[in-house]
Protein backbone atom coordinates (compact mmCIF):
# COMPACT_ATOMS: atom_id res chain seq x y z
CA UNK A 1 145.72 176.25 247.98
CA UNK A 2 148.17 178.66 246.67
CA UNK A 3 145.33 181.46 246.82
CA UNK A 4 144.94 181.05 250.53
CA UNK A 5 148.07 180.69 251.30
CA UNK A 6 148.82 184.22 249.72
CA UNK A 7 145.81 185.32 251.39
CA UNK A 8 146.40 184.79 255.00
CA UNK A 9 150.43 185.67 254.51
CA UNK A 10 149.17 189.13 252.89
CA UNK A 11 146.66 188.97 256.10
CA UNK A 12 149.08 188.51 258.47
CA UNK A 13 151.92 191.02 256.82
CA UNK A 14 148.72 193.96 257.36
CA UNK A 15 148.63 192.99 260.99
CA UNK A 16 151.69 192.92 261.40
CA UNK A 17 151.54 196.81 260.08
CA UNK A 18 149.12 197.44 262.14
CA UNK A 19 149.90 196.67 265.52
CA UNK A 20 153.95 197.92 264.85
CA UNK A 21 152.23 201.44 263.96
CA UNK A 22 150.23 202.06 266.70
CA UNK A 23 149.83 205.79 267.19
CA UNK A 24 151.41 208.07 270.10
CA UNK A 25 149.31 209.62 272.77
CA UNK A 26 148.85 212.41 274.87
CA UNK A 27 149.93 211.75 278.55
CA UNK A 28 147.55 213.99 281.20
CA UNK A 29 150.15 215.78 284.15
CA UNK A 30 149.99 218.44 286.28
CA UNK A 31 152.96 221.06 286.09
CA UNK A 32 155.12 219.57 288.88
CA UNK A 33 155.88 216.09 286.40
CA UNK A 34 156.68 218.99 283.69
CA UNK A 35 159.01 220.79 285.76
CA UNK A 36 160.72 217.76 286.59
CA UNK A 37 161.52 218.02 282.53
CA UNK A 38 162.27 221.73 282.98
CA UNK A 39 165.10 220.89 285.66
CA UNK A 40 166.41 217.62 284.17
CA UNK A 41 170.14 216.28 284.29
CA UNK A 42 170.29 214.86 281.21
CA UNK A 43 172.68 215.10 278.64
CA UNK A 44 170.28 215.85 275.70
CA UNK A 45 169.04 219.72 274.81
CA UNK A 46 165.72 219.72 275.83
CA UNK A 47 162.94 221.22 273.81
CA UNK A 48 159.97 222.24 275.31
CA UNK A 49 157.24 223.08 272.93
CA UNK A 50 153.72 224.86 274.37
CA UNK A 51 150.72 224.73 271.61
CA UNK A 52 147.05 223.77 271.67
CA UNK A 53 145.40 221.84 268.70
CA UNK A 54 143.41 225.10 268.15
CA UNK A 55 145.64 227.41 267.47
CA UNK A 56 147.06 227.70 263.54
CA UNK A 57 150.83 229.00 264.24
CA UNK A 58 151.07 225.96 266.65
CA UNK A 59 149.75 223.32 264.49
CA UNK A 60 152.10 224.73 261.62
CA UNK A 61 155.41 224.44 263.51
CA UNK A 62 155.10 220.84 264.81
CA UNK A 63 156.54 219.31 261.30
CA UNK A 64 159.27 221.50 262.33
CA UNK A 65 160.11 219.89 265.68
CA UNK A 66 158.65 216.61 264.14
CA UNK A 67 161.40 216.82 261.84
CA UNK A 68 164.23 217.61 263.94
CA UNK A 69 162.63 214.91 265.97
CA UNK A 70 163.44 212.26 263.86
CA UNK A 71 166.99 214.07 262.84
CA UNK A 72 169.20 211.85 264.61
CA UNK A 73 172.48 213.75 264.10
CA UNK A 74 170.90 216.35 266.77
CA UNK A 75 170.99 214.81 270.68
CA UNK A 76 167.69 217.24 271.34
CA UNK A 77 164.73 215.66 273.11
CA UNK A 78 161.71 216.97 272.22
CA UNK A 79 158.34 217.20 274.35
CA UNK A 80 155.04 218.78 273.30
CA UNK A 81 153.13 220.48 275.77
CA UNK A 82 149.53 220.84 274.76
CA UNK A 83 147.31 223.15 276.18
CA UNK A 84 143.60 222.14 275.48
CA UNK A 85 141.74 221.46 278.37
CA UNK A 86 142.48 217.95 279.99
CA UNK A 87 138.91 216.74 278.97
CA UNK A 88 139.62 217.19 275.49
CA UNK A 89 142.64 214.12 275.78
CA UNK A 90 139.99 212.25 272.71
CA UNK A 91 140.53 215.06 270.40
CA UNK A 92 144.51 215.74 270.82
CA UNK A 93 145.03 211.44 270.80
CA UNK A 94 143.06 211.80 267.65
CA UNK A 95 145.08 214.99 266.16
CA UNK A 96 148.38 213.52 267.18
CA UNK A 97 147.43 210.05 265.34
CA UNK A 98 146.37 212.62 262.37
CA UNK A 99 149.33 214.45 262.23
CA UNK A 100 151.67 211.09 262.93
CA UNK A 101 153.47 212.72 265.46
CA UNK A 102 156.01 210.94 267.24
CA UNK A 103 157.43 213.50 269.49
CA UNK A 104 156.26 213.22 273.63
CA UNK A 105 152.72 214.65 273.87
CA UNK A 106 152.21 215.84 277.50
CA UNK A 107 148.70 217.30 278.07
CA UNK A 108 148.97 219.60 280.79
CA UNK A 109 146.16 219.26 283.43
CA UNK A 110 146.25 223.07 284.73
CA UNK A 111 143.65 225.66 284.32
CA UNK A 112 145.22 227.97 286.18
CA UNK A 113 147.65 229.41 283.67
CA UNK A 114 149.31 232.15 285.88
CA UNK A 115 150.27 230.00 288.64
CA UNK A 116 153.04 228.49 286.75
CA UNK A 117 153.56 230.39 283.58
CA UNK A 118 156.51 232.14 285.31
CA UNK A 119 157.73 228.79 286.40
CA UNK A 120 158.67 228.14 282.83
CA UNK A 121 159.93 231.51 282.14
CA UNK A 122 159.53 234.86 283.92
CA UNK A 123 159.33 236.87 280.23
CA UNK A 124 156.51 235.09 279.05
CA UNK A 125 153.31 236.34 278.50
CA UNK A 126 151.12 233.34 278.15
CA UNK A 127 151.16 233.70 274.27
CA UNK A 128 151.46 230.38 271.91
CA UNK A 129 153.28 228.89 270.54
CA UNK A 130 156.04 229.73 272.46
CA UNK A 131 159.11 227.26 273.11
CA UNK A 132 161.80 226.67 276.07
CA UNK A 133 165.05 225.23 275.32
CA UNK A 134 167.15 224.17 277.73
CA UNK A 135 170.63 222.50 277.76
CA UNK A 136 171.14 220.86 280.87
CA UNK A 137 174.51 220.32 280.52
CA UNK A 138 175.81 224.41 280.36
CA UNK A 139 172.82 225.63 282.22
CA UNK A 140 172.04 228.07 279.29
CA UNK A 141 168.44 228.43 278.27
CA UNK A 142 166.51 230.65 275.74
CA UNK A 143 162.91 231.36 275.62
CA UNK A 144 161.53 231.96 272.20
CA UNK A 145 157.46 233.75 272.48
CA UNK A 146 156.57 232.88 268.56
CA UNK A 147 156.15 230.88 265.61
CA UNK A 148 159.37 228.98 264.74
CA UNK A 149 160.57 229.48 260.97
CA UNK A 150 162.11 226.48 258.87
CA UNK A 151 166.22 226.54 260.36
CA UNK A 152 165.46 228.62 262.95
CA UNK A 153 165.38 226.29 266.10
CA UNK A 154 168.26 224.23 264.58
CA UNK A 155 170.09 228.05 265.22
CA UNK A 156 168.71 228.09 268.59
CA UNK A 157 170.02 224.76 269.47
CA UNK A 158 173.54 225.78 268.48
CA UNK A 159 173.82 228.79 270.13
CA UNK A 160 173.16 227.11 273.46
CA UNK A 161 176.11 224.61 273.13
């Protein structure tokens, strides 16, 4: 008795595990429900990250954001704007459940890059990564066309309080 009993509490402790760690996922939008990000009122500095699963400076900054993600002492909200085509959504659900990222995963659902890469900032090139950060609260923003460094976006975030 005692063997089955440890069993099916062991069983239902992995379960348990399971369905508590189910992984984050890529929503598909078009650019108006990410401008609606770009021009929010909230109270949190807003971090607006553009990468695609293929490219190698992207994929090495996300533990960065990941990190100040989950660093609770900052009031920054971070979303991830992935770039792959929208009919790849399979292969970023399956590199954000790889990568354990918990940051917002948009997926936007625009081929047309140039008819709103000067929406989100009139400098930028089209280059990734590249990051917007925005603090709604003082109106100040900063547009940053590179690879972030370890520290470096925490200094961005300060200078915009």
């Amino acid at each position: 008795m005692g063997k089955h009993h440890s069993f099916f509490m062991v069983l239902l402790m992995v379960i348990f595990c399971v369905s508590t760690t189910i992984a984050q996922q890529a929503t598909v939008v078009k650019f108006d429900a990410l401008a609606k990000i770009l021009n929010t009122n909230s109270s949190q500095i807003q971090v607006v990250n553009f990468w695609a699963t293929w490219c190698a400076p992207c994929v090495k900054e996300i533990p960065l954001l990941e990190k100040l993600n989950a660093n609770k002492d900052f009031n920054v909200k971070i979303t991830l704007v992935c770039l792959d085509y929208a009919d790849k959504v399979d292969k970023v659900d399956a590199f954000i459940h790889r990568k354990n990222i918990q940051s917002q995963v948009l997926l936007l659902d625009e081929i047309d890059y140039n008819s709103w890469i000067d929406k989100v900032d009139k400098t930028w090139s089209g280059a990734i990564p590249a990051t917007l950060i925005l603090n709604p609260k003082t109106g100040k923003r900063m547009f940053v066309e590179k690879e972030l460094k370890e520290g470096e976006l925490e200094n961005l975030i300060a200078s915009l309080q």
